[in-house]
PDB file of N, CA and C in Angstrom:
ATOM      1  N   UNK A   1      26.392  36.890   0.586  1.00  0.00           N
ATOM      2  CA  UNK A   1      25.910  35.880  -0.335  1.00  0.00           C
ATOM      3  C   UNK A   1      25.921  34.537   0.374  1.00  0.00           C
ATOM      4  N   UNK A   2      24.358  33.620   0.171  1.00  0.00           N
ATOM      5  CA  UNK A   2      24.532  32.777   1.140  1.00  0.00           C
ATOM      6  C   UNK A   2      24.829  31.532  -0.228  1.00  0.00           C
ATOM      7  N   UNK A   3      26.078  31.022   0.315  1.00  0.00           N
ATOM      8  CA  UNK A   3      26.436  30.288  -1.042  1.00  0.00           C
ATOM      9  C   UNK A   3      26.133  28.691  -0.579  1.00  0.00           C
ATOM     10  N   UNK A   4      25.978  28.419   0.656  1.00  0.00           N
ATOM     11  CA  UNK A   4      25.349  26.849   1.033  1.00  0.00           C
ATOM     12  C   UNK A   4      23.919  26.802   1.053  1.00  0.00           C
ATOM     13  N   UNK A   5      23.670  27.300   0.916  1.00  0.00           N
ATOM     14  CA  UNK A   5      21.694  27.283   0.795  1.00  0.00           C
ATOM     15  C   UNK A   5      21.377  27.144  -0.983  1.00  0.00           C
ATOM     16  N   UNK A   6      22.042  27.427  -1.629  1.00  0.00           N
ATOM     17  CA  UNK A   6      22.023  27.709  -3.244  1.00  0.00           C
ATOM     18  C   UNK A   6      22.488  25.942  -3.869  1.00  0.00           C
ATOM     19  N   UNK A   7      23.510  25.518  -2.629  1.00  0.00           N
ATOM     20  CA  UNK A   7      23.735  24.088  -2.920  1.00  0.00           C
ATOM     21  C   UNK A   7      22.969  22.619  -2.806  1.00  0.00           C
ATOM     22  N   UNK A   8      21.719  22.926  -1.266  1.00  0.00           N
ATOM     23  CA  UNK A   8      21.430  22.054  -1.473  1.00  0.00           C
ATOM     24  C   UNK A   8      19.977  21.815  -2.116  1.00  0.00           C
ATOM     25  N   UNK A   9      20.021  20.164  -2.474  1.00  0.00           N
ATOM     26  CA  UNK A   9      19.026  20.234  -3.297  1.00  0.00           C
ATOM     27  C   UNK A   9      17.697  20.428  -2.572  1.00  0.00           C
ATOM     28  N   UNK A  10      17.084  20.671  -3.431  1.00  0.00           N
ATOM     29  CA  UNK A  10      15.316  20.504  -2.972  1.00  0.00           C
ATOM     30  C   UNK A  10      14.580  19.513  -3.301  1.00  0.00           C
ATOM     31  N   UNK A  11      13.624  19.220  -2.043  1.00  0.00           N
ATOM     32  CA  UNK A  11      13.329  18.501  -1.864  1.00  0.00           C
ATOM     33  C   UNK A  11      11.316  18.225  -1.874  1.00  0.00           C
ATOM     34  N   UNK A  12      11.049  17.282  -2.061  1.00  0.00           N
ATOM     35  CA  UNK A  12       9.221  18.007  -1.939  1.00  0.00           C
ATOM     36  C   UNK A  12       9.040  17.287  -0.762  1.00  0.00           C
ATOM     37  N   UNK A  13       8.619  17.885  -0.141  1.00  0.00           N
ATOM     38  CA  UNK A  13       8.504  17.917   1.565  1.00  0.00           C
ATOM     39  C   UNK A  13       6.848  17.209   1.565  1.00  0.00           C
ATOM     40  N   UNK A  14       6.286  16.658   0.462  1.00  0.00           N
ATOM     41  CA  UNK A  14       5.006  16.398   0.238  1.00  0.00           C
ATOM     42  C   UNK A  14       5.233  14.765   0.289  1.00  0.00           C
ATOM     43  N   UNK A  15       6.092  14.214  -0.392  1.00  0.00           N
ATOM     44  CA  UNK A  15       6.839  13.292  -0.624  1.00  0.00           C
ATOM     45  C   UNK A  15       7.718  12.459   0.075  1.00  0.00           C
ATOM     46  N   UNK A  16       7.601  12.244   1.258  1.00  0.00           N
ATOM     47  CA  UNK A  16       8.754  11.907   1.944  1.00  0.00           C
ATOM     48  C   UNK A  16       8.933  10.092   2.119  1.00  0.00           C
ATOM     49  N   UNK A  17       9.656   9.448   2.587  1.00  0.00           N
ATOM     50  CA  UNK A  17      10.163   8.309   2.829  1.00  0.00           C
ATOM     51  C   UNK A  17       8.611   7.906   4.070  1.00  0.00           C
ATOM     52  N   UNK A  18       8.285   8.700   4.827  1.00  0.00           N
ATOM     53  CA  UNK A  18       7.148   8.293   5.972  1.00  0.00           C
ATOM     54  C   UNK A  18       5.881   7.841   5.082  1.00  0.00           C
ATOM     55  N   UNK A  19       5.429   9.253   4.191  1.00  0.00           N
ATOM     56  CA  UNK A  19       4.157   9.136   3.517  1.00  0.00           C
ATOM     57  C   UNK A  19       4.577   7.819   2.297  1.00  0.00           C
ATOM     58  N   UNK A  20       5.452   7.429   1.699  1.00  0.00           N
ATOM     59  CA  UNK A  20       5.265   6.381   1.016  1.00  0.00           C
ATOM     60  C   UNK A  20       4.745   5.090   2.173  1.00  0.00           C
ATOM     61  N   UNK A  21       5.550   5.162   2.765  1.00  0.00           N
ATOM     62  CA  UNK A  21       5.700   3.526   3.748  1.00  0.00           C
ATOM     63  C   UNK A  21       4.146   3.756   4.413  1.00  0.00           C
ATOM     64  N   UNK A  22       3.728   4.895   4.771  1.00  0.00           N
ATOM     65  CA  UNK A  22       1.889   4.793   5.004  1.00  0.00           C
ATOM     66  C   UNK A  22       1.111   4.245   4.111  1.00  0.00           C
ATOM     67  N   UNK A  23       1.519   5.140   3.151  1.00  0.00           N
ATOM     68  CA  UNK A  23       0.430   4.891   1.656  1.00  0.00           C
ATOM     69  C   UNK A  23       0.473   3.324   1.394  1.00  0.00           C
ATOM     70  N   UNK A  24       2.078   2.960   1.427  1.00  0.00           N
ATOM     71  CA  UNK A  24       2.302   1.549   1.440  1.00  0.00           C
ATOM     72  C   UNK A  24       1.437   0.471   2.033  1.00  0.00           C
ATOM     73  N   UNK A  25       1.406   0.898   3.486  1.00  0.00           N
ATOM     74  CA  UNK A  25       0.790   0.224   4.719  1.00  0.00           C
ATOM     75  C   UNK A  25      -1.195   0.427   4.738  1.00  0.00           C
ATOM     76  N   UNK A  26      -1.311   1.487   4.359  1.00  0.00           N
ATOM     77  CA  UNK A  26      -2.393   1.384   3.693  1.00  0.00           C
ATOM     78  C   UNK A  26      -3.210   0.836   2.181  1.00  0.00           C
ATOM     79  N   UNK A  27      -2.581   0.944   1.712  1.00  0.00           N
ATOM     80  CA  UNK A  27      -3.062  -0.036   0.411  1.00  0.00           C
ATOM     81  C   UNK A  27      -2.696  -2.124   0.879  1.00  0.00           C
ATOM     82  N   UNK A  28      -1.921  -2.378   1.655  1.00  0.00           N
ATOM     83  CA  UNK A  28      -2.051  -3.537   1.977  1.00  0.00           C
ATOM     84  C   UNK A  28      -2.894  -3.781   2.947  1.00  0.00           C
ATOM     85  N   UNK A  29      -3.308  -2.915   3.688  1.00  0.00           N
ATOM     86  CA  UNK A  29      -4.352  -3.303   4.952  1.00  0.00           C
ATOM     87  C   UNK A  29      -5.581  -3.133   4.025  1.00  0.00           C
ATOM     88  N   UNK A  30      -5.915  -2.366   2.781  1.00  0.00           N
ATOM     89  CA  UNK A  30      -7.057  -2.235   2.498  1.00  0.00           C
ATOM     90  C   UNK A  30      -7.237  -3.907   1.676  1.00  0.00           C
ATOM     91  N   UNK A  31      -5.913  -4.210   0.929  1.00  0.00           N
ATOM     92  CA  UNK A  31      -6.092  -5.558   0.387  1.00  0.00           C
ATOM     93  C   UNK A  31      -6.478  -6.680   1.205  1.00  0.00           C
ATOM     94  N   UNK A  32      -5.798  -7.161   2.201  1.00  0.00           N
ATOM     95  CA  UNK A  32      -6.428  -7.995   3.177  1.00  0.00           C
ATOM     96  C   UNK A  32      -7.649  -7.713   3.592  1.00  0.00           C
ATOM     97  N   UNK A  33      -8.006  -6.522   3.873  1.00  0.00           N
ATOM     98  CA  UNK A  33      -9.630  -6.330   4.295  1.00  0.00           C
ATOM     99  C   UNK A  33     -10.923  -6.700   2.794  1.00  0.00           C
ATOM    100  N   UNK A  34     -10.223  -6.079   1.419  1.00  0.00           N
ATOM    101  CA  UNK A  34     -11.115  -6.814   0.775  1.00  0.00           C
ATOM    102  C   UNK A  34     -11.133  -8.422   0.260  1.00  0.00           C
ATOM    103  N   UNK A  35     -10.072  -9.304   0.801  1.00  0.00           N
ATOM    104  CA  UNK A  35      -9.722 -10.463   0.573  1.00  0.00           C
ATOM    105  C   UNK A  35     -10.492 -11.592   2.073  1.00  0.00           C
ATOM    106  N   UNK A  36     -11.046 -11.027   2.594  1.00  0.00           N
ATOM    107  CA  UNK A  36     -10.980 -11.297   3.607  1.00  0.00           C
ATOM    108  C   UNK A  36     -12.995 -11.711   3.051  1.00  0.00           C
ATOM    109  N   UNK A  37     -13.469 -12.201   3.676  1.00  0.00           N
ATOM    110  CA  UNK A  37     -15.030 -12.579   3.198  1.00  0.00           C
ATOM    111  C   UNK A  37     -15.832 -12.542   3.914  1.00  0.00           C
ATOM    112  N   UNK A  38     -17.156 -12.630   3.728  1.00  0.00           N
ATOM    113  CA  UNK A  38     -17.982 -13.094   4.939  1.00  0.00           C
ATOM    114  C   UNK A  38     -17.748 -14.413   5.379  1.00  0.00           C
ATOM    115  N   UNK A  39     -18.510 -14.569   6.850  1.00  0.00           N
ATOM    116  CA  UNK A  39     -18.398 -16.193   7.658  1.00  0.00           C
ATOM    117  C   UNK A  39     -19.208 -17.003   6.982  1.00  0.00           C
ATOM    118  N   UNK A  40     -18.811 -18.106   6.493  1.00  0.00           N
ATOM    119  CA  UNK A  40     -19.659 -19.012   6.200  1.00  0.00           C
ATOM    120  C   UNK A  40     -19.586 -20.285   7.339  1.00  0.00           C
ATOM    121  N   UNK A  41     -20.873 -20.795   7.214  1.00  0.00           N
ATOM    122  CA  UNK A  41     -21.452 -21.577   8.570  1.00  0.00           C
ATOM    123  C   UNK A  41     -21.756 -23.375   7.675  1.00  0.00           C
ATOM    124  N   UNK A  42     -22.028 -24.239   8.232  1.00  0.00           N
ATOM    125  CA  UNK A  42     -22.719 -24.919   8.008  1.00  0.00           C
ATOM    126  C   UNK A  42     -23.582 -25.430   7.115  1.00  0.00           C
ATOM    127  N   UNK A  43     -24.594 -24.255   7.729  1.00  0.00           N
ATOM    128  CA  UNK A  43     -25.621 -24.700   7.148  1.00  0.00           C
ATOM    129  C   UNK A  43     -25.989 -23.569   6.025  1.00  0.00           C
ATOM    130  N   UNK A  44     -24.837 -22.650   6.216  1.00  0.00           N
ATOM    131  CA  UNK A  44     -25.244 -21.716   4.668  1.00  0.00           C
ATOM    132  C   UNK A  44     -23.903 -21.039   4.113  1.00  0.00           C
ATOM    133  N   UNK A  45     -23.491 -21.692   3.068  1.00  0.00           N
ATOM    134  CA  UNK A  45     -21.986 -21.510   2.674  1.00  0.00           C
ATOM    135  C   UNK A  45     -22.195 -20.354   1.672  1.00  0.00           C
ATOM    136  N   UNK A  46     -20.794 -19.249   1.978  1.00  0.00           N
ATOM    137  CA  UNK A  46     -21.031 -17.890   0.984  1.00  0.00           C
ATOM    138  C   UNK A  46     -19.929 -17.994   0.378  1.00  0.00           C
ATOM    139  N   UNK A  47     -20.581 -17.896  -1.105  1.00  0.00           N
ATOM    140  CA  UNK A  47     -19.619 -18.378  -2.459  1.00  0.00           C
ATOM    141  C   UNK A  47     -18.942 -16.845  -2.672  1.00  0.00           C
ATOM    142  N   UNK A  48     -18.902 -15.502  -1.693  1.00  0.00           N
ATOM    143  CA  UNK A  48     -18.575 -14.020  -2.335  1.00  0.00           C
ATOM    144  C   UNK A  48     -16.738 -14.541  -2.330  1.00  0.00           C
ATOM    145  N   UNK A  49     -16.097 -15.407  -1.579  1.00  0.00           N
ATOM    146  CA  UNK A  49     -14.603 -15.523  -1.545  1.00  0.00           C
ATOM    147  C   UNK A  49     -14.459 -15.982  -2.719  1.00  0.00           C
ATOM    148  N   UNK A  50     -15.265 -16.777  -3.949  1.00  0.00           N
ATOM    149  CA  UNK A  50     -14.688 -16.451  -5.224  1.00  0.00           C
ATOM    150  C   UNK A  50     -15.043 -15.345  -5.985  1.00  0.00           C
ATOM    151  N   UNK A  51     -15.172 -14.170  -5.737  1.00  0.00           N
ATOM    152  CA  UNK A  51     -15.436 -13.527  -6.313  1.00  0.00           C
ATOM    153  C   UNK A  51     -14.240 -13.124  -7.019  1.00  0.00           C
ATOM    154  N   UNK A  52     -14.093 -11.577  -7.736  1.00  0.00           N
ATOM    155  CA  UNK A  52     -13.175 -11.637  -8.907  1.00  0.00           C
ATOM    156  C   UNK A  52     -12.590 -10.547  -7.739  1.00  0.00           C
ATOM    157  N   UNK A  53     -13.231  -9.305  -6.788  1.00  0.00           N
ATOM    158  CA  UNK A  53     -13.021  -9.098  -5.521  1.00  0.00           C
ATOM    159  C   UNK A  53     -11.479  -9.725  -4.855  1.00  0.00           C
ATOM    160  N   UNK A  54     -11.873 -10.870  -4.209  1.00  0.00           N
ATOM    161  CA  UNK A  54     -11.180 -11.575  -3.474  1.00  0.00           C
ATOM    162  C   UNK A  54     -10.115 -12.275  -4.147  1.00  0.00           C
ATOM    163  N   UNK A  55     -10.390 -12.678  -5.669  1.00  0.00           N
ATOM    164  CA  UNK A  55      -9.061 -13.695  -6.099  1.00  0.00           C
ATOM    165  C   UNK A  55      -8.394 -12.365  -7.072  1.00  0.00           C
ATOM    166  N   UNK A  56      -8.755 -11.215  -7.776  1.00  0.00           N
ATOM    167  CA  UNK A  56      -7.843 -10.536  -8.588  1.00  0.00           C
ATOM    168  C   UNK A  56      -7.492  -9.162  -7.694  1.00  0.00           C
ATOM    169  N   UNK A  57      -8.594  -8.641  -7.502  1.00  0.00           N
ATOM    170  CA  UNK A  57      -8.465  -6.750  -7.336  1.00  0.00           C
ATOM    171  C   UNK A  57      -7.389  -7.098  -5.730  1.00  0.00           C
ATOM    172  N   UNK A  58      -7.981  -7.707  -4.611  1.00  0.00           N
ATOM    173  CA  UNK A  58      -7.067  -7.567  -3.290  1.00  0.00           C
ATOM    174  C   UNK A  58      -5.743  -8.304  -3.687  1.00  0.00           C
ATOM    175  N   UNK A  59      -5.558  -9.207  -3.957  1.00  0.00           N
ATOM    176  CA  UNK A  59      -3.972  -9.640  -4.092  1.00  0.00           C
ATOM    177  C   UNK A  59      -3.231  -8.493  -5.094  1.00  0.00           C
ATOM    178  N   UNK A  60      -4.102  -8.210  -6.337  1.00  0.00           N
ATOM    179  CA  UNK A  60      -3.118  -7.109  -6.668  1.00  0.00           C
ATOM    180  C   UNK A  60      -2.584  -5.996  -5.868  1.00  0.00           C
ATOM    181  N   UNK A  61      -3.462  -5.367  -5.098  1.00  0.00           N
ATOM    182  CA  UNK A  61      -3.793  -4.551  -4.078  1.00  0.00           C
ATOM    183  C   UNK A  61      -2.181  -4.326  -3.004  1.00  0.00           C
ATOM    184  N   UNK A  62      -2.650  -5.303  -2.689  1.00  0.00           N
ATOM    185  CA  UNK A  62      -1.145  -6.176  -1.886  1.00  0.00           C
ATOM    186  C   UNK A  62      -0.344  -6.077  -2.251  1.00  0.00           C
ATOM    187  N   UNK A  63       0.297  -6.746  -3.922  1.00  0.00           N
ATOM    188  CA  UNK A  63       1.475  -6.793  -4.718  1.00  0.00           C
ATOM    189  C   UNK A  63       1.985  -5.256  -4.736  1.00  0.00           C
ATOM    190  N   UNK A  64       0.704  -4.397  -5.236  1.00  0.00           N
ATOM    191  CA  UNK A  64       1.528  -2.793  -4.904  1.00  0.00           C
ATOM    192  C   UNK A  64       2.016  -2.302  -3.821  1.00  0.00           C
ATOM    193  N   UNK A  65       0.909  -2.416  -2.507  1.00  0.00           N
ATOM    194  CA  UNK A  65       1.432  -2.237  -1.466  1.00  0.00           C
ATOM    195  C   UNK A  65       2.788  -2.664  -1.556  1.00  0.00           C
ATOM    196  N   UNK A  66       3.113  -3.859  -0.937  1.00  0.00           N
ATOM    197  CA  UNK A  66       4.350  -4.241  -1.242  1.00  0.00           C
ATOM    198  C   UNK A  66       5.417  -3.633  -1.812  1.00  0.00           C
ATOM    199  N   UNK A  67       5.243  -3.613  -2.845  1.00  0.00           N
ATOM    200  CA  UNK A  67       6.059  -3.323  -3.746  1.00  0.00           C
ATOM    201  C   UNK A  67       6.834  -1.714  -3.801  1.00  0.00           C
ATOM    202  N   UNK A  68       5.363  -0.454  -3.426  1.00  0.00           N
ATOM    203  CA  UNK A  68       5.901   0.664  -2.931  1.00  0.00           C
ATOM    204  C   UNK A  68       6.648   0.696  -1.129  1.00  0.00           C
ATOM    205  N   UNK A  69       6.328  -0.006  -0.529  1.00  0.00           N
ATOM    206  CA  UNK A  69       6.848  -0.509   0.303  1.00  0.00           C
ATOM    207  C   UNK A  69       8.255  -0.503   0.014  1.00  0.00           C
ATOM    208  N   UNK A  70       8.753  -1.361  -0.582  1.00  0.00           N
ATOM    209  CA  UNK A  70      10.184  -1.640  -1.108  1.00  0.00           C
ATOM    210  C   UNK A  70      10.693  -0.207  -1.622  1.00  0.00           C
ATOM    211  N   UNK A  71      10.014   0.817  -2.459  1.00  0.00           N
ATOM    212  CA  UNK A  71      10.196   1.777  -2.691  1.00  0.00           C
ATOM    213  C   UNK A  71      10.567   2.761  -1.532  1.00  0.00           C
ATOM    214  N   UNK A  72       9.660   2.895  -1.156  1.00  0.00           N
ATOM    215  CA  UNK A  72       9.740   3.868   0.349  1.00  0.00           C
ATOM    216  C   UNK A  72      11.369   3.461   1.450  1.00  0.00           C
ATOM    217  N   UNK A  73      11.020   2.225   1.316  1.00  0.00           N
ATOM    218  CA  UNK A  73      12.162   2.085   2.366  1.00  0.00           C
ATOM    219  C   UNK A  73      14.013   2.327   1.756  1.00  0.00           C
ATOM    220  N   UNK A  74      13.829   1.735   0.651  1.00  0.00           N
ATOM    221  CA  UNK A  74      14.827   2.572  -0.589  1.00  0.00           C
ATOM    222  C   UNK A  74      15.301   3.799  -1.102  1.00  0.00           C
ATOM    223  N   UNK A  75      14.232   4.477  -1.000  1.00  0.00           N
ATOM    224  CA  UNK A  75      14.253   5.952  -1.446  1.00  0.00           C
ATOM    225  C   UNK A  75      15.530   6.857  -0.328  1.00  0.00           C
ATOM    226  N   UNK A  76      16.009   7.707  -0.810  1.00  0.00           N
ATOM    227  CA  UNK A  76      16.914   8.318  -0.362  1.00  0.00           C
ATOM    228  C   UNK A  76      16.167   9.718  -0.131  1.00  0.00           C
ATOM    229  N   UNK A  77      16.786  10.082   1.554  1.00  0.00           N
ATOM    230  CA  UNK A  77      15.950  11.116   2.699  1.00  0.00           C
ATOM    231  C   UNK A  77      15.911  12.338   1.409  1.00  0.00           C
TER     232      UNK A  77
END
């Protein structure tokens, strides 16, 4: 009878401390990339950096990142 294998817990191996802190690291790189705008020049200025884009959806974007971030690195192996 294997009585230490029955003890420890299980775990979802789908789930781990790595794949959060990616997922993490990916949802903030995707926020900066949609926060980020076209070049405006001179002589032809692009109004898309107020968009609702750039001032609501990417900073939220970020705040999660972040935030599972904090999760991931917290989480116990």
């Amino acid at each position: 009878m294997n009585i230490t294998s029955s003890n420890t817990p299980k775990t979802n191996p789908w789930l781990t401390r790595r794949h959060i802190i990616v997922a993490a690291s990916v949802l903030i790189a995707v926020g900066y990339l949609l926060m980020a705008g076209p070049a405006s020049t001179e002589q032809v200025s692009c109004h898309d950096i107020f968009s609702a884009r750039s001032i609501i959806l990417a900073p939220m974007l970020c705040l999660c990142g972040y935030l599972l971030m904090i999760v991931g690195i917290l989480r116990k192996s």
